[in-house]
C-alpha atoms as a PDB file:
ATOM      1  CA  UNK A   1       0.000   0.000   0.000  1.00  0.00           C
ATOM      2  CA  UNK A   2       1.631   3.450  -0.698  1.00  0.00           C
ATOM      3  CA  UNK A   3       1.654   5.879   1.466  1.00  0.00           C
ATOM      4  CA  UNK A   4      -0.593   8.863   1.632  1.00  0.00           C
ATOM      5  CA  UNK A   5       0.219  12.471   0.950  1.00  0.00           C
ATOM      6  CA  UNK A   6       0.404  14.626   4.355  1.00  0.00           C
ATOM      7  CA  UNK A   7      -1.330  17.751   3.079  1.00  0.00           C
ATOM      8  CA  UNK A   8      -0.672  20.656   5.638  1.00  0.00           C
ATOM      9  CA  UNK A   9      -2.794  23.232   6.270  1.00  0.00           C
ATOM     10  CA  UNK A  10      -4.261  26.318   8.134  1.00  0.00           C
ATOM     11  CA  UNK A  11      -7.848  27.877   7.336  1.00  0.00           C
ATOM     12  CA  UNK A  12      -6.039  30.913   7.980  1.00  0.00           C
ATOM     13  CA  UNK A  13      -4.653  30.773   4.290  1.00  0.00           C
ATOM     14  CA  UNK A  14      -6.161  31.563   0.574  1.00  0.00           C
ATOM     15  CA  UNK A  15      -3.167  29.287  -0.379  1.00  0.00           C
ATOM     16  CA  UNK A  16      -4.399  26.497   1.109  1.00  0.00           C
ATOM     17  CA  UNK A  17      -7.704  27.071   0.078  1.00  0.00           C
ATOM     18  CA  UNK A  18      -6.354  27.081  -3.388  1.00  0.00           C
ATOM     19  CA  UNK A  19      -4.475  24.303  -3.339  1.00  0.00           C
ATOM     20  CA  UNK A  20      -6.935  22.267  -1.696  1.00  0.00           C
ATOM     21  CA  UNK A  21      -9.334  21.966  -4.650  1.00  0.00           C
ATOM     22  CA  UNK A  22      -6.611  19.917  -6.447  1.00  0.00           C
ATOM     23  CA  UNK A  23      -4.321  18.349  -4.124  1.00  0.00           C
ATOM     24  CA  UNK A  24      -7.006  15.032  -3.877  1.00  0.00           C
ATOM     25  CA  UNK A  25      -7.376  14.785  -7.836  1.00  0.00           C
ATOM     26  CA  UNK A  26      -3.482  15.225  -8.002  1.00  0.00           C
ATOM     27  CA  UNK A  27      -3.266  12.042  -5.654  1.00  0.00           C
ATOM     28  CA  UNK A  28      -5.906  10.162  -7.014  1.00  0.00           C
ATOM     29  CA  UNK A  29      -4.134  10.064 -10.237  1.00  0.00           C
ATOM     30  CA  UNK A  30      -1.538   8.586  -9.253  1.00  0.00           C
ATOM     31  CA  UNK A  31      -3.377   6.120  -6.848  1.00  0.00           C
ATOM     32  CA  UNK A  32      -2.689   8.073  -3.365  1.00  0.00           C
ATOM     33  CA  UNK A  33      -4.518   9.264  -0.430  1.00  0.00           C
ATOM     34  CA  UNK A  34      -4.192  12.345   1.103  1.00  0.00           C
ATOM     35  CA  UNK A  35      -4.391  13.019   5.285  1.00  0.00           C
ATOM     36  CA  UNK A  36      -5.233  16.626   5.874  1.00  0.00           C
ATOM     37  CA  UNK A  37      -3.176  17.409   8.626  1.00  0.00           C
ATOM     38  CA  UNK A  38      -4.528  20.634  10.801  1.00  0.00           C
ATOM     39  CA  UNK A  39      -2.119  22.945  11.993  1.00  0.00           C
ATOM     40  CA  UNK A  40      -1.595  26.653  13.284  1.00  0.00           C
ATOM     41  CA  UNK A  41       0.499  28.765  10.625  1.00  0.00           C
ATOM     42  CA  UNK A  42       0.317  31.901  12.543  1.00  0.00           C
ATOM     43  CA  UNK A  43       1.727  29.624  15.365  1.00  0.00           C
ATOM     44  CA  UNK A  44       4.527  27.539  13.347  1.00  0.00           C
ATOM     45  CA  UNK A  45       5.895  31.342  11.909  1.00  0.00           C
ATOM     46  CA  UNK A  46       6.279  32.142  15.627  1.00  0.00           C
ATOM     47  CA  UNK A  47       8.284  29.117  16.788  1.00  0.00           C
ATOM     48  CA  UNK A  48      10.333  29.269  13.504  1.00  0.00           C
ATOM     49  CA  UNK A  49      10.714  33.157  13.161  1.00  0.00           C
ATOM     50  CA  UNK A  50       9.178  32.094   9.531  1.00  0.00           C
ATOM     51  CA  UNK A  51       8.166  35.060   6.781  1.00  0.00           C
ATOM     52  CA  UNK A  52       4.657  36.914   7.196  1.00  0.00           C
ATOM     53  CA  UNK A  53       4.345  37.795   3.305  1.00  0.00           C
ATOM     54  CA  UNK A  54       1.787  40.460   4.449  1.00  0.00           C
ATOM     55  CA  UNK A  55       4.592  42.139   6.317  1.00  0.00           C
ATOM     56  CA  UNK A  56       6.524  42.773   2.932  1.00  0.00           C
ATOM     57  CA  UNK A  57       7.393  46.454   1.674  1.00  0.00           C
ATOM     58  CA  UNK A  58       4.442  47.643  -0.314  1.00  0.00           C
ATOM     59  CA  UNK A  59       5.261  46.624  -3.461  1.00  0.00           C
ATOM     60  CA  UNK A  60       5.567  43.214  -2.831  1.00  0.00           C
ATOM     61  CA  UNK A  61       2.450  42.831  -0.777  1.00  0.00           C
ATOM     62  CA  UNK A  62       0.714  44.641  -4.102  1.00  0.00           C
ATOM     63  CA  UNK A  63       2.196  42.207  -6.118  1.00  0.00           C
ATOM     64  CA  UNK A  64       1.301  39.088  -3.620  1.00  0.00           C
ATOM     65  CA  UNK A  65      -2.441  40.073  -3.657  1.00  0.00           C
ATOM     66  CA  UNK A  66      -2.281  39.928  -7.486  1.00  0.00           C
ATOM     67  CA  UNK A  67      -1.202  37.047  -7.685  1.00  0.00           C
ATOM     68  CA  UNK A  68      -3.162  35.568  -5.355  1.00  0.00           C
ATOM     69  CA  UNK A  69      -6.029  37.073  -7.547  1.00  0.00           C
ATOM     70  CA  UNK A  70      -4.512  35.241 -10.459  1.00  0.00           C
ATOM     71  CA  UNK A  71      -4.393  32.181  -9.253  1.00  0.00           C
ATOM     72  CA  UNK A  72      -8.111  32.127  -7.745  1.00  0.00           C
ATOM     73  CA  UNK A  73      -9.223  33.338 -11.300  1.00  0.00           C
ATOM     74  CA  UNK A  74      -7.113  30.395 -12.903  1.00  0.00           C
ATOM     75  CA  UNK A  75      -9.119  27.642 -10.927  1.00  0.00           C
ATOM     76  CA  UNK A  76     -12.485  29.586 -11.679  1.00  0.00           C
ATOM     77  CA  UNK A  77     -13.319  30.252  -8.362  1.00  0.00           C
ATOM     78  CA  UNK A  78     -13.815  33.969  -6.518  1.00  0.00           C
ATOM     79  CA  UNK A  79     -11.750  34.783  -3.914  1.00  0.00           C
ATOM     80  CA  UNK A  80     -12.801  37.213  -1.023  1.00  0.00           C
ATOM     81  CA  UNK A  81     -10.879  38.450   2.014  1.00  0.00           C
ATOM     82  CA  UNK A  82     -13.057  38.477   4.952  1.00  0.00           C
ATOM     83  CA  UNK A  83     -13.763  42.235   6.403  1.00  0.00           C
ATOM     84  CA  UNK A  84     -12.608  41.195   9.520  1.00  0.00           C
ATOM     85  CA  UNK A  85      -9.653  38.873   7.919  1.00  0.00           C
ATOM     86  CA  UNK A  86      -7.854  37.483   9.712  1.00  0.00           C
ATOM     87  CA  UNK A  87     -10.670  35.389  11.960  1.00  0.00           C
ATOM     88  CA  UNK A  88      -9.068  32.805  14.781  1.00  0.00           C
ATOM     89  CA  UNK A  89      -8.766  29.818  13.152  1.00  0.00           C
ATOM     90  CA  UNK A  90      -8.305  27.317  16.557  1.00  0.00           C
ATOM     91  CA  UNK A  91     -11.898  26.227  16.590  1.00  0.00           C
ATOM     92  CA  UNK A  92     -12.157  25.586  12.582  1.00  0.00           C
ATOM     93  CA  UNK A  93      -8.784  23.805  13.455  1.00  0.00           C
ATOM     94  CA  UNK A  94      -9.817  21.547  16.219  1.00  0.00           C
ATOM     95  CA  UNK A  95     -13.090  20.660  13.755  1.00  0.00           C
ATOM     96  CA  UNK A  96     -10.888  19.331  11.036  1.00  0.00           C
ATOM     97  CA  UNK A  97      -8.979  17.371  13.597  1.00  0.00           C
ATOM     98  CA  UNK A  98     -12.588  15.951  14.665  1.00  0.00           C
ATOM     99  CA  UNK A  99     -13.148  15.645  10.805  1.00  0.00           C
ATOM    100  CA  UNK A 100     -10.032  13.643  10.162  1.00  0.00           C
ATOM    101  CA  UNK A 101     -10.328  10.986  13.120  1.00  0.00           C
ATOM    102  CA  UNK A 102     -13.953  10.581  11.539  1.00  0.00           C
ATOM    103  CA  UNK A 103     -12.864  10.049   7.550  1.00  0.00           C
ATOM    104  CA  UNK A 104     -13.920  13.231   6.493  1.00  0.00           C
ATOM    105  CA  UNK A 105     -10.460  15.153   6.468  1.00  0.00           C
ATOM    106  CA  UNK A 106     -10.737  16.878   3.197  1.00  0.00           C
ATOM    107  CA  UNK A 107     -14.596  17.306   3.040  1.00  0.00           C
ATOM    108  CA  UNK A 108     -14.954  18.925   5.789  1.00  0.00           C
ATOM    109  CA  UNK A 109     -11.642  21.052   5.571  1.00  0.00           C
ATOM    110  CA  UNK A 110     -12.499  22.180   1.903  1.00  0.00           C
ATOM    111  CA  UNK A 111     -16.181  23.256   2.761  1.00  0.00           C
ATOM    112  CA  UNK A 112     -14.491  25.220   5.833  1.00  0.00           C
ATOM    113  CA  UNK A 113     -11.941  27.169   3.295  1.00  0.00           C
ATOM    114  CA  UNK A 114     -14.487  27.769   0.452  1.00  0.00           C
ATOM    115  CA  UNK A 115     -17.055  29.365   2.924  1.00  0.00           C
ATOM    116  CA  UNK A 116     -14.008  31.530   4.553  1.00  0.00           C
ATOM    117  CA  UNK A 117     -12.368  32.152   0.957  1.00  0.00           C
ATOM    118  CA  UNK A 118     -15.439  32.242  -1.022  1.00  0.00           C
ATOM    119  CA  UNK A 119     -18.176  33.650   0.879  1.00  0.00           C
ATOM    120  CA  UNK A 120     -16.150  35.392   4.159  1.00  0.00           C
ATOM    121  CA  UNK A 121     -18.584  33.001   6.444  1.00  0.00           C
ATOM    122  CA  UNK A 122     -17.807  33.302   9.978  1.00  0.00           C
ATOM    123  CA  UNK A 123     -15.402  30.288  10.246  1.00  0.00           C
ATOM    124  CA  UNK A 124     -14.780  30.806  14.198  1.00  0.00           C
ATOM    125  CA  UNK A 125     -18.750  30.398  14.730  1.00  0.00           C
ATOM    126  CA  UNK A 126     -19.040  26.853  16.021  1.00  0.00           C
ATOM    127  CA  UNK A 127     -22.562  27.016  15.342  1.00  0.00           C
ATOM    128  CA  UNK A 128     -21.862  27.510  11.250  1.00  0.00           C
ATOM    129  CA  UNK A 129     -18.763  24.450  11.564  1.00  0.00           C
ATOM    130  CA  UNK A 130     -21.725  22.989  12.746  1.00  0.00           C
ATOM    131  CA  UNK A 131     -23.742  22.944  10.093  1.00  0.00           C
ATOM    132  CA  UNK A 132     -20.306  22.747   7.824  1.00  0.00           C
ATOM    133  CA  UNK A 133     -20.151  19.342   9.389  1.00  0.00           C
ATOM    134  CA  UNK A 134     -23.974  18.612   8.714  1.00  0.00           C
ATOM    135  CA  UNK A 135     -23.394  18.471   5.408  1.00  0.00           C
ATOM    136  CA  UNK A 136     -20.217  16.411   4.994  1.00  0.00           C
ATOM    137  CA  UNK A 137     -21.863  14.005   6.849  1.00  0.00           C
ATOM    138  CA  UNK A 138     -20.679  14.811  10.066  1.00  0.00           C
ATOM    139  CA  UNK A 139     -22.545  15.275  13.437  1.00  0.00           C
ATOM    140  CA  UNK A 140     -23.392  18.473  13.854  1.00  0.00           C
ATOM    141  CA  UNK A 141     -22.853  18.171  17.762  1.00  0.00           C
ATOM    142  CA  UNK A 142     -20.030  16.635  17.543  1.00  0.00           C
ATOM    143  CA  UNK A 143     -18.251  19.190  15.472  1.00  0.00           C
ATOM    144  CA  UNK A 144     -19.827  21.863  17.657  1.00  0.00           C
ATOM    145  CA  UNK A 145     -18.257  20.151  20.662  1.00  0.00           C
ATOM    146  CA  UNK A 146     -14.955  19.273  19.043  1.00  0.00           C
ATOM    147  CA  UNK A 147     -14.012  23.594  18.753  1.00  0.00           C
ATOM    148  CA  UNK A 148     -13.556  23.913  22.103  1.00  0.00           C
ATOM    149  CA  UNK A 149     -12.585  20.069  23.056  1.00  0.00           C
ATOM    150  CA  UNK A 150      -8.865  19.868  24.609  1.00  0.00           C
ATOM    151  CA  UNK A 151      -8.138  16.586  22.646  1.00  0.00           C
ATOM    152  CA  UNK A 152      -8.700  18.589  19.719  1.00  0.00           C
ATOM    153  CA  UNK A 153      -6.328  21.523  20.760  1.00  0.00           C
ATOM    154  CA  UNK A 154      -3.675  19.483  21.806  1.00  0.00           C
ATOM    155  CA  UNK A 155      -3.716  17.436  18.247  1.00  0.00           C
ATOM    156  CA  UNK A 156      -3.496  21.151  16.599  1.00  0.00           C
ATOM    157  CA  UNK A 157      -0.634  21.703  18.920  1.00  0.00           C
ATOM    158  CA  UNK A 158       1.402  18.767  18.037  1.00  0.00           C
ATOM    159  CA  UNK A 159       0.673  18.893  14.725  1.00  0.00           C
ATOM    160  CA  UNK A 160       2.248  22.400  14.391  1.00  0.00           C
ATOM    161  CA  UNK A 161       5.375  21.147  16.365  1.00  0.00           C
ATOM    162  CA  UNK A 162       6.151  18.248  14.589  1.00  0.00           C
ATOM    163  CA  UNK A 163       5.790  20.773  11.373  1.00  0.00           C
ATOM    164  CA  UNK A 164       8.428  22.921  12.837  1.00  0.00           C
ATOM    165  CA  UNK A 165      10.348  19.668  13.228  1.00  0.00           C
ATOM    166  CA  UNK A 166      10.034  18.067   9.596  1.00  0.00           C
ATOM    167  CA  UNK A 167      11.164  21.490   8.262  1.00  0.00           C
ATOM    168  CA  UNK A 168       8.335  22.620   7.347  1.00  0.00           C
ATOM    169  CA  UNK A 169       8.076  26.550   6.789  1.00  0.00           C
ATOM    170  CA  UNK A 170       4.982  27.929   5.440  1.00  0.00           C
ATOM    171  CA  UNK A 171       1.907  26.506   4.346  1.00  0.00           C
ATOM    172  CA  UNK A 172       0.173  24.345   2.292  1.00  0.00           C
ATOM    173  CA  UNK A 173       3.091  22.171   2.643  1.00  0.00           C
ATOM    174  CA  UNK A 174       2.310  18.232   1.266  1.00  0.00           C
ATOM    175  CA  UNK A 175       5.121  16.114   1.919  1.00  0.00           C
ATOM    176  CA  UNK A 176       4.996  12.936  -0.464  1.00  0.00           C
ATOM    177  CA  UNK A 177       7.822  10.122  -0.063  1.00  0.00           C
ATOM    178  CA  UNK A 178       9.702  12.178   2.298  1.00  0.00           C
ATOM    179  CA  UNK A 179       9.811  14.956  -0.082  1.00  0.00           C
ATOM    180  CA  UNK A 180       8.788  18.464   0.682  1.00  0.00           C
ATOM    181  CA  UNK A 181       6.362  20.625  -1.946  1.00  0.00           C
ATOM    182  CA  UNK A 182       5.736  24.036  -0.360  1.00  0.00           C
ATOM    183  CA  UNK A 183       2.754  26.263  -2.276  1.00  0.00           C
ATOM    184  CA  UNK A 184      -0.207  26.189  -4.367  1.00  0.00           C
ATOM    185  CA  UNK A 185       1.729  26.734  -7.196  1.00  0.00           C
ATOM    186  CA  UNK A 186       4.676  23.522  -6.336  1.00  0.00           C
ATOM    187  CA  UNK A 187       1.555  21.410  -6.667  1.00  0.00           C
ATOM    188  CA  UNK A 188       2.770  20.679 -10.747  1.00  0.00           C
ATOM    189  CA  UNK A 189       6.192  19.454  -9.282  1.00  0.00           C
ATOM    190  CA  UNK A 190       3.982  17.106  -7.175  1.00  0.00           C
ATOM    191  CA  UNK A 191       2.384  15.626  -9.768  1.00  0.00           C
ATOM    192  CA  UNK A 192       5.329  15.265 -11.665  1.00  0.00           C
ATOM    193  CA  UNK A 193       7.096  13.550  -8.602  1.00  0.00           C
ATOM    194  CA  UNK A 194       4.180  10.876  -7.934  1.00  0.00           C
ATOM    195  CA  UNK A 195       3.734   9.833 -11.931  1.00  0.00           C
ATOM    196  CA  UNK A 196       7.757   9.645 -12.054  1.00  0.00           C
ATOM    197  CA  UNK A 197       9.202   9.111  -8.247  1.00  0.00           C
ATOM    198  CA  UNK A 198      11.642  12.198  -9.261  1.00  0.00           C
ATOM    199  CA  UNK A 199      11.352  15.775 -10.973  1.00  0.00           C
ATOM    200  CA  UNK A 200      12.272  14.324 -14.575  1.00  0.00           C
ATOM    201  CA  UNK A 201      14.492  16.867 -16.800  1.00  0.00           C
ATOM    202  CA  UNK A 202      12.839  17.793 -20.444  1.00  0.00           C
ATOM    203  CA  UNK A 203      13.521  15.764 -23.347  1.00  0.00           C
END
């Protein structure tokens, strides 16, 4: 059996909202799962002293929100910035921990990004992860319970420390065969990888 992808992720991030509409058909191609492991970026750039993009000089953070509009208007979907961006991501978090112990890993993470990314929902409402849940199949209770469950917030916890620890330095990160692919836009190199076990040269 080959191993799944470990798929990285915070809410928190429009990249990882990106790249998780096409990390799964990626995989599947090539005959893989993927585990969506939860994590706290704002957390893991602390620990690691890591770079806040949004912290760049002007011109860069101009050019980073246009191409973060490129990309969303590549994959065809609309990308909003909440008004009250950024929302605390822990309960959302501890939900897709709850999620993936249940199966539901990428469902339920995916709906939680495309109502943050899509339609600025209220992602730290545990009533509306709630209902989120409801409709991956989840129990709405459950999920309502899991935000502000301790199991849940230690998982996030360790999750982000063993990140620190594999090297990991920014997010999405999916690490496939013990190889590292950091971005949205690495996610062609990934495919590449799985359908040849290395980056092959041209020709």
């Amino acid at each position: 059996m080959t191993t799944p992808l470990a798929f990285h992720f915070d809410v928190h991030s429009p990249w990882c909202f990106l790249a998780s509409l096409r990390v799964e058909g990626i995989a599947a191609r090539h005959g893989r799962a993927v585990d969506w492991v939860p994590l706290h970026l704002a957390r893991l750039m602390e620990r690691i002293n890591g770079r806040r993009p949004l912290e760049g000089n002007p011109a860069f953070v101009a050019w980073y929100r246009q191409d973060l509009q490129d990309w969303a208007t590549l994959a065809g979907v609309t990308l909003r910035q909440h008004p009250d961006y950024p929302l605390r991501p822990a309960r959302a978090l501890r939900a897709c921990c709850f999620a993936r112990s249940e199966g539901k890993g990428g469902a339920f993470a995916r709906a939680v990004l495309t109502a943050y990314w899509t339609e600025a929902a209220q992602i730290d409402d545990a009533g509306l992860l709630g209902d989120i849940g409801a409709v991956v199949g989840l129990d709405r209770a459950a999920i309502i319970s899991a935000t502000n469950d301790a199991r849940w917030k230690a998982e996030v916890e360790a999750n982000t420390e063993a990140a620190a620890q594999a090297g990991i330095f920014g997010l999405p990160a999916t690490i496939a065969d013990g190889k590292l692919f950091f971005g949205n836009d690495r996610l062609e190199l990934l495919d590449l990888f799985l359908a040849n076990g290395r980056v092959p040269a041209p020709g």
